[in-house]
PDB file of N, CA and C in Angstrom:
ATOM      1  N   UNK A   1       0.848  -1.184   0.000  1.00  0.00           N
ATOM      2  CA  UNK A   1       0.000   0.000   0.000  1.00  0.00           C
ATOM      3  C   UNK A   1       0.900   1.256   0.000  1.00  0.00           C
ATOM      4  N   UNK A   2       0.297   2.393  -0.946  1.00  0.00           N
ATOM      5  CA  UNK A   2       1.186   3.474  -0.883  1.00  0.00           C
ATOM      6  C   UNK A   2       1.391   4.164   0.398  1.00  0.00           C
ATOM      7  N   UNK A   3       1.884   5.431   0.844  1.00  0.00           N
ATOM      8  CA  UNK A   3       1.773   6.033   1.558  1.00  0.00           C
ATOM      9  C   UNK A   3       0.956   7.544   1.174  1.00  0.00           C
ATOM     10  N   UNK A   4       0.663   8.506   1.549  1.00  0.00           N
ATOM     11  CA  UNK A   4       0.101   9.753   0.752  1.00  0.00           C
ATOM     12  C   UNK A   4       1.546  10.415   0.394  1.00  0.00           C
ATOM     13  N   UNK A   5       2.304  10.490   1.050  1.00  0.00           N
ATOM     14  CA  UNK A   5       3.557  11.215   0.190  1.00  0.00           C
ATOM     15  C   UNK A   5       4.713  10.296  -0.448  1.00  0.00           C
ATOM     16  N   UNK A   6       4.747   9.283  -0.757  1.00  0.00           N
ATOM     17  CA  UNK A   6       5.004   8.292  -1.688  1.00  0.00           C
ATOM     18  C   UNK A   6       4.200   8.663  -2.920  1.00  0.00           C
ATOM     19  N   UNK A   7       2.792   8.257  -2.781  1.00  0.00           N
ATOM     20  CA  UNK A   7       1.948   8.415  -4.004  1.00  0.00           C
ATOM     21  C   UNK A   7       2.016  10.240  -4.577  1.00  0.00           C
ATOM     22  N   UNK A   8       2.179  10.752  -3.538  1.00  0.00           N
ATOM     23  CA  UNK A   8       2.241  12.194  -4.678  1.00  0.00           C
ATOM     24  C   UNK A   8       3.605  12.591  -5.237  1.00  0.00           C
ATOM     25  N   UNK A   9       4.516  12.105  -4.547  1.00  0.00           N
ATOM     26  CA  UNK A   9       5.607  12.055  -5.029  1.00  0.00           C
ATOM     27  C   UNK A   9       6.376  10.749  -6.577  1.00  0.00           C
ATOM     28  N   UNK A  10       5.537  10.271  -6.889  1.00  0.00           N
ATOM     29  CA  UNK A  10       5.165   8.881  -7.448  1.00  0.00           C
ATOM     30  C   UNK A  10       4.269   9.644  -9.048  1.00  0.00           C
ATOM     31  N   UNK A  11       2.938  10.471  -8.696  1.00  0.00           N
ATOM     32  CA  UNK A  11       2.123  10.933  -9.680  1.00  0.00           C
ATOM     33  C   UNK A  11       2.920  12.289 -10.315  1.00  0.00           C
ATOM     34  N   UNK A  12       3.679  12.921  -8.833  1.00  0.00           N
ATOM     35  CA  UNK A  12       4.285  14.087  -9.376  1.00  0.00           C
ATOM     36  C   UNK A  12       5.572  13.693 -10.168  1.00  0.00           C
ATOM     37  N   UNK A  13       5.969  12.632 -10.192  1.00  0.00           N
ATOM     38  CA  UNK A  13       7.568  11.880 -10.733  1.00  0.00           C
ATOM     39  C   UNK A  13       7.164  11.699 -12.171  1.00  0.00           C
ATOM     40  N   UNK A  14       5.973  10.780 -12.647  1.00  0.00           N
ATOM     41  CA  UNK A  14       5.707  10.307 -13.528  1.00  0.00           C
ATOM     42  C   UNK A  14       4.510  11.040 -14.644  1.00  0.00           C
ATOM     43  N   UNK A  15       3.671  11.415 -13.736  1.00  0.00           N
ATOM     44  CA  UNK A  15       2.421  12.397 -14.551  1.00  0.00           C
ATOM     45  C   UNK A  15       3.331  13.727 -15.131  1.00  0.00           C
ATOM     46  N   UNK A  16       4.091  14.350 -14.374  1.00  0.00           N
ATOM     47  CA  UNK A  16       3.754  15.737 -14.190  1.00  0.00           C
ATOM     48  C   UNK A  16       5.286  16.117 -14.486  1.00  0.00           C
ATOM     49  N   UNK A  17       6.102  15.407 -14.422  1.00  0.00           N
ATOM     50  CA  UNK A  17       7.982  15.662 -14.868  1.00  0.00           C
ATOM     51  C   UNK A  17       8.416  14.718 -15.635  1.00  0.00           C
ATOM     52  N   UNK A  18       7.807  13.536 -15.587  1.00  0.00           N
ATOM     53  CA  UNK A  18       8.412  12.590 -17.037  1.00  0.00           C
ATOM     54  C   UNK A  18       7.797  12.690 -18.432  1.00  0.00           C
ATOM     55  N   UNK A  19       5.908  11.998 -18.275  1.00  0.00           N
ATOM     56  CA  UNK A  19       5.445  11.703 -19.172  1.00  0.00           C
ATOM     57  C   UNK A  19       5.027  13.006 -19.359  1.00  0.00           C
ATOM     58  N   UNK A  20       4.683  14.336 -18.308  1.00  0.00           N
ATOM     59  CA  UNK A  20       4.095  15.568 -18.922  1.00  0.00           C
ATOM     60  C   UNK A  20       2.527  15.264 -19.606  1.00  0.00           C
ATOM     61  N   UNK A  21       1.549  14.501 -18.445  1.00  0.00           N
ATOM     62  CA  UNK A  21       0.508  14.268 -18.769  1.00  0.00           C
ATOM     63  C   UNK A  21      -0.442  15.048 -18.059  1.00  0.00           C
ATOM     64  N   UNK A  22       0.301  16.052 -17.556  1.00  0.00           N
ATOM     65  CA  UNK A  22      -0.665  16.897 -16.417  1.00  0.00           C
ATOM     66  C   UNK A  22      -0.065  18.081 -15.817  1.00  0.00           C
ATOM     67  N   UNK A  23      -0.817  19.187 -16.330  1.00  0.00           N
ATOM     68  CA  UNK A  23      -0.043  20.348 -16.020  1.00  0.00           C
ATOM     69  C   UNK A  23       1.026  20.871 -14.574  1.00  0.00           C
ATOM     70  N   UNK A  24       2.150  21.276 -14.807  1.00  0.00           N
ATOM     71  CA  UNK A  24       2.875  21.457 -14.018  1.00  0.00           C
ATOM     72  C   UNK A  24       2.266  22.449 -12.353  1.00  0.00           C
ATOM     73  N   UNK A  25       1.358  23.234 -13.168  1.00  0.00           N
ATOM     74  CA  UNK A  25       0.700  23.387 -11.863  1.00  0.00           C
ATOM     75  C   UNK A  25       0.292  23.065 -10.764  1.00  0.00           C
ATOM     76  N   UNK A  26       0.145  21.682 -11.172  1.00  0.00           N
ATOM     77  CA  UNK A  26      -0.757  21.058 -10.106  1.00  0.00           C
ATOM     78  C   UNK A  26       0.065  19.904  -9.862  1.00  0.00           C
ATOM     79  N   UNK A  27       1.452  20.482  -9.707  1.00  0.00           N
ATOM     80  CA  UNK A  27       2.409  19.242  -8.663  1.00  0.00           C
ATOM     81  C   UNK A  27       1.921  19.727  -7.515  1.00  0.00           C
ATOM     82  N   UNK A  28       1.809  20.960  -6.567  1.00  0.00           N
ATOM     83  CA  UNK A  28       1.698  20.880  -5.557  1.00  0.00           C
ATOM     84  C   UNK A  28       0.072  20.845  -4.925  1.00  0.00           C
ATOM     85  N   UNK A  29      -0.810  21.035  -5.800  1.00  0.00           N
ATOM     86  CA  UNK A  29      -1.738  20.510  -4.894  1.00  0.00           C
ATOM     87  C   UNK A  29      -1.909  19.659  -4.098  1.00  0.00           C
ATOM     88  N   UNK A  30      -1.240  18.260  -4.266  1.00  0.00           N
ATOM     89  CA  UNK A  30      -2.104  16.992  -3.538  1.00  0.00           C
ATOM     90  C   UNK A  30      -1.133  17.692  -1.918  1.00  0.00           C
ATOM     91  N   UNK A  31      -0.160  17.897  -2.017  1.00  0.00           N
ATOM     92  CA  UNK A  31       0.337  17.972  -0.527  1.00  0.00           C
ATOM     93  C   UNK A  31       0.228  19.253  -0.219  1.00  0.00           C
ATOM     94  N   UNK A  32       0.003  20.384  -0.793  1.00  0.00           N
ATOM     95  CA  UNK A  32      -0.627  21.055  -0.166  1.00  0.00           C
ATOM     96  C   UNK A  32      -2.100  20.916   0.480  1.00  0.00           C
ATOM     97  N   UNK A  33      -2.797  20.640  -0.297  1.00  0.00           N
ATOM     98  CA  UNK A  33      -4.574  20.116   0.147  1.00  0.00           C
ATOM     99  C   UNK A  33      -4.198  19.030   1.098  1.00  0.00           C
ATOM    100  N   UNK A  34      -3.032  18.328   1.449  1.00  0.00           N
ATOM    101  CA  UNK A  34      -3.126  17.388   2.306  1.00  0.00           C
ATOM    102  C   UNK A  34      -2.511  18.063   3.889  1.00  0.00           C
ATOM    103  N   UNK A  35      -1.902  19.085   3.638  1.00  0.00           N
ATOM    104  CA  UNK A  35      -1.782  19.897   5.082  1.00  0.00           C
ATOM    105  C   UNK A  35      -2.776  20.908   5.649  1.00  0.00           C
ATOM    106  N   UNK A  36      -3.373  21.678   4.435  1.00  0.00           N
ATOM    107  CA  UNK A  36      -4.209  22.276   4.824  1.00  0.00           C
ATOM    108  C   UNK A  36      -5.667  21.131   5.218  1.00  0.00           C
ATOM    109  N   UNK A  37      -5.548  20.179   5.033  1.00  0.00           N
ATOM    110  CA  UNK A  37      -7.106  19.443   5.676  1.00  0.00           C
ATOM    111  C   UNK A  37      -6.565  18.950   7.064  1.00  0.00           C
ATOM    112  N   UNK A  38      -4.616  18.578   7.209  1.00  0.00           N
ATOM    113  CA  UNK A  38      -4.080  18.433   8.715  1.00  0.00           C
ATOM    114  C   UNK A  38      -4.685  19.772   9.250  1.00  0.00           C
ATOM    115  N   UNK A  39      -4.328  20.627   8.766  1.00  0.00           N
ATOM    116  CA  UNK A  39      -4.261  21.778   9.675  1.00  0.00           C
ATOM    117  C   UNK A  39      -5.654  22.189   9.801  1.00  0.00           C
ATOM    118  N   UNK A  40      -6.720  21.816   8.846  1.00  0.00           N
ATOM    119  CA  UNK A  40      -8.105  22.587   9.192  1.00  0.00           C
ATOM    120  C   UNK A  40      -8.562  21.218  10.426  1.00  0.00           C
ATOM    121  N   UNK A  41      -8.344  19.812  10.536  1.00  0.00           N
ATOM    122  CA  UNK A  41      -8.897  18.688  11.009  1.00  0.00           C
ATOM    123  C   UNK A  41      -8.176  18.501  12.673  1.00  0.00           C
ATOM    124  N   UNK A  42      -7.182  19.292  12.624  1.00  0.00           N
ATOM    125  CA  UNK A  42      -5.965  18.878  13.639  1.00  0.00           C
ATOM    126  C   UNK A  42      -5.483  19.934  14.363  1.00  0.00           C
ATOM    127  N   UNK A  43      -5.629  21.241  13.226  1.00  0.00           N
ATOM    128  CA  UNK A  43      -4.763  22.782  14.325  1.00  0.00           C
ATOM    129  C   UNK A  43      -5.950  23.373  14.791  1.00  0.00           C
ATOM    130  N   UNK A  44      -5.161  23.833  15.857  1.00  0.00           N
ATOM    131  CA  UNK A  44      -5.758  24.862  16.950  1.00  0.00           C
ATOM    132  C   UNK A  44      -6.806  25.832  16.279  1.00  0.00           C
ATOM    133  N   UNK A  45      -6.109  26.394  15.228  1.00  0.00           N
ATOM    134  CA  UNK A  45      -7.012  27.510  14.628  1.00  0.00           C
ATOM    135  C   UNK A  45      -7.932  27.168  13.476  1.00  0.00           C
ATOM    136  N   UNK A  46      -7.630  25.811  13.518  1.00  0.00           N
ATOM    137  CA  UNK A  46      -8.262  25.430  11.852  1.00  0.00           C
ATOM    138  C   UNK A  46      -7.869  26.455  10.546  1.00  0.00           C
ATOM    139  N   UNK A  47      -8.781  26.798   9.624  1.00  0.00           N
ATOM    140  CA  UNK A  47      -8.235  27.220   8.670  1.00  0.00           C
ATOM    141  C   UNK A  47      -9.129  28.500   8.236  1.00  0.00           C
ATOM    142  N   UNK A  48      -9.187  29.491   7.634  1.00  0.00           N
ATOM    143  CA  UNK A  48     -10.025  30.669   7.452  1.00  0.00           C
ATOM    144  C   UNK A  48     -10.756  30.100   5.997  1.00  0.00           C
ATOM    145  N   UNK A  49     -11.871  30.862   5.458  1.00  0.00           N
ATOM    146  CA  UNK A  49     -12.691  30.597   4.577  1.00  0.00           C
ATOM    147  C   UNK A  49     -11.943  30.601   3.272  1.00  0.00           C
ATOM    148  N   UNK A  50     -11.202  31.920   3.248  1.00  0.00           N
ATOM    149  CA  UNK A  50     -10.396  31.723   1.775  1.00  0.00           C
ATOM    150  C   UNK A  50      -9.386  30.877   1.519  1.00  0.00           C
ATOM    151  N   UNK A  51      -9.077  29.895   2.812  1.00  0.00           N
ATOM    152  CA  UNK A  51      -7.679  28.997   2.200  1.00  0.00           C
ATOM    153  C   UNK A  51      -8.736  27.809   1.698  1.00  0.00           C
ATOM    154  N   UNK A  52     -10.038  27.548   2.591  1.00  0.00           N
ATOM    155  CA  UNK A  52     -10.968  26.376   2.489  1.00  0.00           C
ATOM    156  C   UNK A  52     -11.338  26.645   1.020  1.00  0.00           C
ATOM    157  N   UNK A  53     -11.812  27.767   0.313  1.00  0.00           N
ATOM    158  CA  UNK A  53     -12.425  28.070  -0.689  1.00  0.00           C
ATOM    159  C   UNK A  53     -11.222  27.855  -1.537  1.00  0.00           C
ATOM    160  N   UNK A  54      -9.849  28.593  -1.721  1.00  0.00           N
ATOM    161  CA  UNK A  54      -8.966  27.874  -2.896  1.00  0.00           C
ATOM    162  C   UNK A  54      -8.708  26.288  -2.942  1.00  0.00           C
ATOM    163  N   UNK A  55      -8.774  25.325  -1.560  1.00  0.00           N
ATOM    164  CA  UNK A  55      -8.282  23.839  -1.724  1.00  0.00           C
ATOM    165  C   UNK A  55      -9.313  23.627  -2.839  1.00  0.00           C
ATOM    166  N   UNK A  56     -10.602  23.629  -2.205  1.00  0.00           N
ATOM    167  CA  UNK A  56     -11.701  23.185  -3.055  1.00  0.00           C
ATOM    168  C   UNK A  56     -11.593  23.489  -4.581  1.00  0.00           C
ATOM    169  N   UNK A  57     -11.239  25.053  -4.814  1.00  0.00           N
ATOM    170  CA  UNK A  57     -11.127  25.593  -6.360  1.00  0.00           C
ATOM    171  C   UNK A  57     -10.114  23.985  -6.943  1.00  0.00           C
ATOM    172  N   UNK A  58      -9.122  24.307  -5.965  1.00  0.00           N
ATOM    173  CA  UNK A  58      -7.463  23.251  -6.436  1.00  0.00           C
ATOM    174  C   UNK A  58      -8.034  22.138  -6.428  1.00  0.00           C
ATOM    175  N   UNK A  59      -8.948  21.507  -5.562  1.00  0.00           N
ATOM    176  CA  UNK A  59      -9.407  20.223  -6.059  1.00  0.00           C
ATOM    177  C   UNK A  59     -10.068  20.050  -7.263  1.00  0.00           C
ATOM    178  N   UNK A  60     -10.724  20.900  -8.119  1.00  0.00           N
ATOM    179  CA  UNK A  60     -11.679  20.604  -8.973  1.00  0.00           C
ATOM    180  C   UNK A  60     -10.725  20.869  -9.897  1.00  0.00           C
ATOM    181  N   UNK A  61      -9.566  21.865 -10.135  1.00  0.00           N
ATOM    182  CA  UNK A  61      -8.952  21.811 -10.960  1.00  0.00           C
ATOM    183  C   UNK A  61      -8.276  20.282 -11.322  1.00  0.00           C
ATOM    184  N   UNK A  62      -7.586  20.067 -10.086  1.00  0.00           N
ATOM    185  CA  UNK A  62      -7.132  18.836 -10.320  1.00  0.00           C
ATOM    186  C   UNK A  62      -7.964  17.621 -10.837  1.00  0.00           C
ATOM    187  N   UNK A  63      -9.509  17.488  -9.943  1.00  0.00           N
ATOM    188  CA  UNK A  63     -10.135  16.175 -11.086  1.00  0.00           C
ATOM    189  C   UNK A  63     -10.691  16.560 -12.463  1.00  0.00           C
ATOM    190  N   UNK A  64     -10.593  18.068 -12.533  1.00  0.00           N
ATOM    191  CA  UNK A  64     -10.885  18.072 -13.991  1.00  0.00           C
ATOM    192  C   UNK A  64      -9.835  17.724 -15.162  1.00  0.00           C
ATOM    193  N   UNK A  65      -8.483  17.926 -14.641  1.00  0.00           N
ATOM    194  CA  UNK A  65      -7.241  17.606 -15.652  1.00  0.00           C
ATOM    195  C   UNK A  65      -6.903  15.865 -15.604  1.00  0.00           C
ATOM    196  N   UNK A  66      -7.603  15.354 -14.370  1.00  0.00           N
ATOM    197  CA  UNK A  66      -7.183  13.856 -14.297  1.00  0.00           C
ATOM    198  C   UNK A  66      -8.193  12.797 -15.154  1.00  0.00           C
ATOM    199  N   UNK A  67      -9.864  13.568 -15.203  1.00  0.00           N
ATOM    200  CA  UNK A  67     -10.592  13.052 -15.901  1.00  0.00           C
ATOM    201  C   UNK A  67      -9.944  13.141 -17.125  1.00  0.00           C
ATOM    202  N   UNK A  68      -9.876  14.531 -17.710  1.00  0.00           N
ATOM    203  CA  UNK A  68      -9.648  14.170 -19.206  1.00  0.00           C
ATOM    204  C   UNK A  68      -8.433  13.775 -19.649  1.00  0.00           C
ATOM    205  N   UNK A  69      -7.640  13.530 -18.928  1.00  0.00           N
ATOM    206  CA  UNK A  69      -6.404  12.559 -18.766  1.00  0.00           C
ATOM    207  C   UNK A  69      -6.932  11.070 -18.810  1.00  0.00           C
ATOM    208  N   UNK A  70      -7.875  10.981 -18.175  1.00  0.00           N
ATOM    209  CA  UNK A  70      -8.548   9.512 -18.603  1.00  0.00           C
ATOM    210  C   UNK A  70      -9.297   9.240 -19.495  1.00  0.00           C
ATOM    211  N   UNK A  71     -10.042  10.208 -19.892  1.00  0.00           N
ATOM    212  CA  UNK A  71     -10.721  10.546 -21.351  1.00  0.00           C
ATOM    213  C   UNK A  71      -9.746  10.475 -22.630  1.00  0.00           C
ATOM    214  N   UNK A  72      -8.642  11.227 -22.400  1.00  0.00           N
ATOM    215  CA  UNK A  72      -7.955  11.142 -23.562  1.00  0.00           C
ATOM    216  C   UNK A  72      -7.398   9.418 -23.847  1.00  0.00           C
ATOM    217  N   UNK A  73      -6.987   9.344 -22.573  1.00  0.00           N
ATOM    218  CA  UNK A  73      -5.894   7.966 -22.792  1.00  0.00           C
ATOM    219  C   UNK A  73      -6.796   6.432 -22.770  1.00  0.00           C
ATOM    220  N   UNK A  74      -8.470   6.561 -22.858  1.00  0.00           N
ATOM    221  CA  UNK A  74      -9.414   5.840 -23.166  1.00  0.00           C
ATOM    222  C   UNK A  74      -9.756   5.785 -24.575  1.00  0.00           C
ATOM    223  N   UNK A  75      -9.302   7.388 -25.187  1.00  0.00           N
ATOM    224  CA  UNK A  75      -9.466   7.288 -26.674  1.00  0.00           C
ATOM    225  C   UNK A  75      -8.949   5.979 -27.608  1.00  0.00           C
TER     226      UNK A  75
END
């Protein structure tokens, strides 16, 4: 079984710096969105509305480039 920073380090190795199947932008989402949900689930202060409101933007970006990453490579 992966680990979460194995696997993003793994998608970011191969998607996103080898094969270039997924915009460079979005190497750092997965571990960023994965501290900010530590820090909204786990810190003291949790997190303010506008960091909650960009993960979410960053998430949809991201399953929208992974779908048609699967769309394309289903072609």
């Amino acid at each position: 079984m992966w680990s979460h920073p194995a696997l993003q380090a793994a998608l970011t190795t191969e998607l996103i710096h080898r094969r270039k199947l997924l915009p460079a932008q979005l190497r750092d989402y997965l571990s960023s969105g994965l501290a900010v949900r530590h820090a909204a689930d786990y810190g003291r202060a949790g997190i303010s509305l506008k960091v909650a409101e960009r993960i979410v933007r960053r998430a949809g970006e991201f399953m929208h480039a992974v779908e048609a990453l699967h769309h394309d490579l289903s072609l």
